[in-house]
Protein backbone atom coordinates (compact mmCIF):
# COMPACT_ATOMS: atom_id res chain seq x y z
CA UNK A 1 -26.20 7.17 -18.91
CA UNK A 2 -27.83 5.93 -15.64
CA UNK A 3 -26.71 7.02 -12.44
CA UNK A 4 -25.07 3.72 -11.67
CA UNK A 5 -23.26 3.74 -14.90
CA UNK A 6 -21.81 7.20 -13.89
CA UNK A 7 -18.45 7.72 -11.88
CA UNK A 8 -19.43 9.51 -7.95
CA UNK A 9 -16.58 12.06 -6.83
CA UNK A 10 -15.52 11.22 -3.65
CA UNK A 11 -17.78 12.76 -0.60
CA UNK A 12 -15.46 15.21 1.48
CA UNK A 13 -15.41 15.62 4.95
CA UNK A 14 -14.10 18.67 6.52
CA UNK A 15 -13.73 20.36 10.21
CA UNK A 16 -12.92 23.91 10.67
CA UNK A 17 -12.14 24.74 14.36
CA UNK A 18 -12.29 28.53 15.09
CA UNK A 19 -11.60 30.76 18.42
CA UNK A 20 -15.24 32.11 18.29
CA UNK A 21 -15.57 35.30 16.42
CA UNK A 22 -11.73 36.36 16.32
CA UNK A 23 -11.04 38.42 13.34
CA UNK A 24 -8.43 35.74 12.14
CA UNK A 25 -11.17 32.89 12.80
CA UNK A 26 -13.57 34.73 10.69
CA UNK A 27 -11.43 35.15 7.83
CA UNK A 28 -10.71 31.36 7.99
CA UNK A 29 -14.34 30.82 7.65
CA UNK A 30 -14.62 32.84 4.58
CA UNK A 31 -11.84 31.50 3.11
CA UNK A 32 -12.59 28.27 3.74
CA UNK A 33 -15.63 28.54 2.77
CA UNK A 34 -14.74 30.30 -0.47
CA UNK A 35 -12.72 26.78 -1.24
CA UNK A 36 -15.46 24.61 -0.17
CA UNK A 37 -18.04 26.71 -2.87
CA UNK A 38 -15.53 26.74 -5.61
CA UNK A 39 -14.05 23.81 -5.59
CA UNK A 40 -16.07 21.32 -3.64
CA UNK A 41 -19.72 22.15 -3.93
CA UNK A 42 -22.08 19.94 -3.71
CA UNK A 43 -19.51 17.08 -2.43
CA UNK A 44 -18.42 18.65 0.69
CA UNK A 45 -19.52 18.37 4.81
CA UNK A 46 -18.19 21.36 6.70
CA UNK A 47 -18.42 21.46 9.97
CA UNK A 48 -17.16 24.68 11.65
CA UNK A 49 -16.50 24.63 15.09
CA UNK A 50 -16.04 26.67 18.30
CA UNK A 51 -13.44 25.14 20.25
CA UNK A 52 -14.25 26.75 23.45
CA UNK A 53 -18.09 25.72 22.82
CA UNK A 54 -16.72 21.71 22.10
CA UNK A 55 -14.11 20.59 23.91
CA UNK A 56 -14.52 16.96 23.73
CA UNK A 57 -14.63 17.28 19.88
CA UNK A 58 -11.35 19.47 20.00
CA UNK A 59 -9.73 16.74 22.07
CA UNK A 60 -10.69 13.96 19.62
CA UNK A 61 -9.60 15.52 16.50
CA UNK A 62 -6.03 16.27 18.25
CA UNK A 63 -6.38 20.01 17.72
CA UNK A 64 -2.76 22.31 19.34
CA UNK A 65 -3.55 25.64 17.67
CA UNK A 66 -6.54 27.62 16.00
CA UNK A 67 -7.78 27.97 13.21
CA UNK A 68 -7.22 24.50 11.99
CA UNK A 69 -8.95 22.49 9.71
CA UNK A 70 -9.05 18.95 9.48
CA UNK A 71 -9.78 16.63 6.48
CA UNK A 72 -11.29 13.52 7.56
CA UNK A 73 -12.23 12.20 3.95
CA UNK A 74 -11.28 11.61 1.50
CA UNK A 75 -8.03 9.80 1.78
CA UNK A 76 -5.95 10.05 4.84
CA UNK A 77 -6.82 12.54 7.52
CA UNK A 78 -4.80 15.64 7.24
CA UNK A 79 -4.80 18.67 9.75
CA UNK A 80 -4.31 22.38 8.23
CA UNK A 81 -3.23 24.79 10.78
CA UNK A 82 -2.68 28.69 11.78
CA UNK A 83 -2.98 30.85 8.73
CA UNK A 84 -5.97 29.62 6.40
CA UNK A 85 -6.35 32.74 4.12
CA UNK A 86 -3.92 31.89 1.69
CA UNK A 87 -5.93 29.80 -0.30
CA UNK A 88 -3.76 28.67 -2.53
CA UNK A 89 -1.62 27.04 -0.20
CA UNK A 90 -5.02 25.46 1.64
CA UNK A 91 -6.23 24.52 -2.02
CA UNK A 92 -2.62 22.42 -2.49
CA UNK A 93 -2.66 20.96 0.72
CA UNK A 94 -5.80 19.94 0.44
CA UNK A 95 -5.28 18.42 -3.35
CA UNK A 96 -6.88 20.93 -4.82
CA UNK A 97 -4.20 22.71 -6.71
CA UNK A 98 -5.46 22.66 -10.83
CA UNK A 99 -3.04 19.16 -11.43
CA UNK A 100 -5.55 17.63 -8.75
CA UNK A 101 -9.27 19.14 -10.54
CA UNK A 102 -10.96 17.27 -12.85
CA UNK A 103 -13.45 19.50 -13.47
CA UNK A 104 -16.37 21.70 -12.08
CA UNK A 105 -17.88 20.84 -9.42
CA UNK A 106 -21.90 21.14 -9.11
CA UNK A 107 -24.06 23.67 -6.73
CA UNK A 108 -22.96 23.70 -3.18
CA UNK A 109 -24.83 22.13 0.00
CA UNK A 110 -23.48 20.68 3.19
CA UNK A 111 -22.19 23.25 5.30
CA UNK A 112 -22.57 23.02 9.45
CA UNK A 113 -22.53 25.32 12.16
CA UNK A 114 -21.74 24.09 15.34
């Protein structure tokens, strides 16, 4: 099969915006990060975010409270906020729940500091 003939999984965008190095900001990295490794590797562009370090980006993206994480793609943008370490309920809200997998996914790549 060439790779034209095969079927690409959608490309994910993701933003998580932190409060620096806050205990609860650091576990949302890890968590989040967890997610992005099982579930989404090698399909997946986090970008993590200081808010106090990038206001303007904070502004754009609509952000009230932190942590949050956004989901720009795929589908319609969807904003995940406060507590990020259960990751069940961040893998459902993001889709990800096992009625939304179709499988694994490959090695990961793609992950931003900013």
């Amino acid at each position: 099969m060439t790779a034209d003939a095969e079927v690409s999984e959608p490309r994910w965008a993701l933003t998580l915006y932190v409060n620096g190095a806050s205990p609860r900001s650091a576990e949302a990295i890890v968590a989040v990060r967890r997610i992005c490794d099982e579930d989404l590797a090698g399909r997946v562009d986090l970008t993590v975010v200081n808010a106090a370090d990038h206001p303007g980006m904070v502004k754009k993206d609509n952000i009230l409270a932190l942590p949050t994480l956004v989901k720009h793609s795929p589908g319609a943008l969807r904003r995940l906020v406060g507590n990020l370490t259960d990751e069940a309920r961040v893998r459902d809200a993001l889709d990800l729940s096992p009625l939304h997998l179709d499988g694994p996914a490959p090695a990961a790549e793609g992950v931003t500091m900013r």
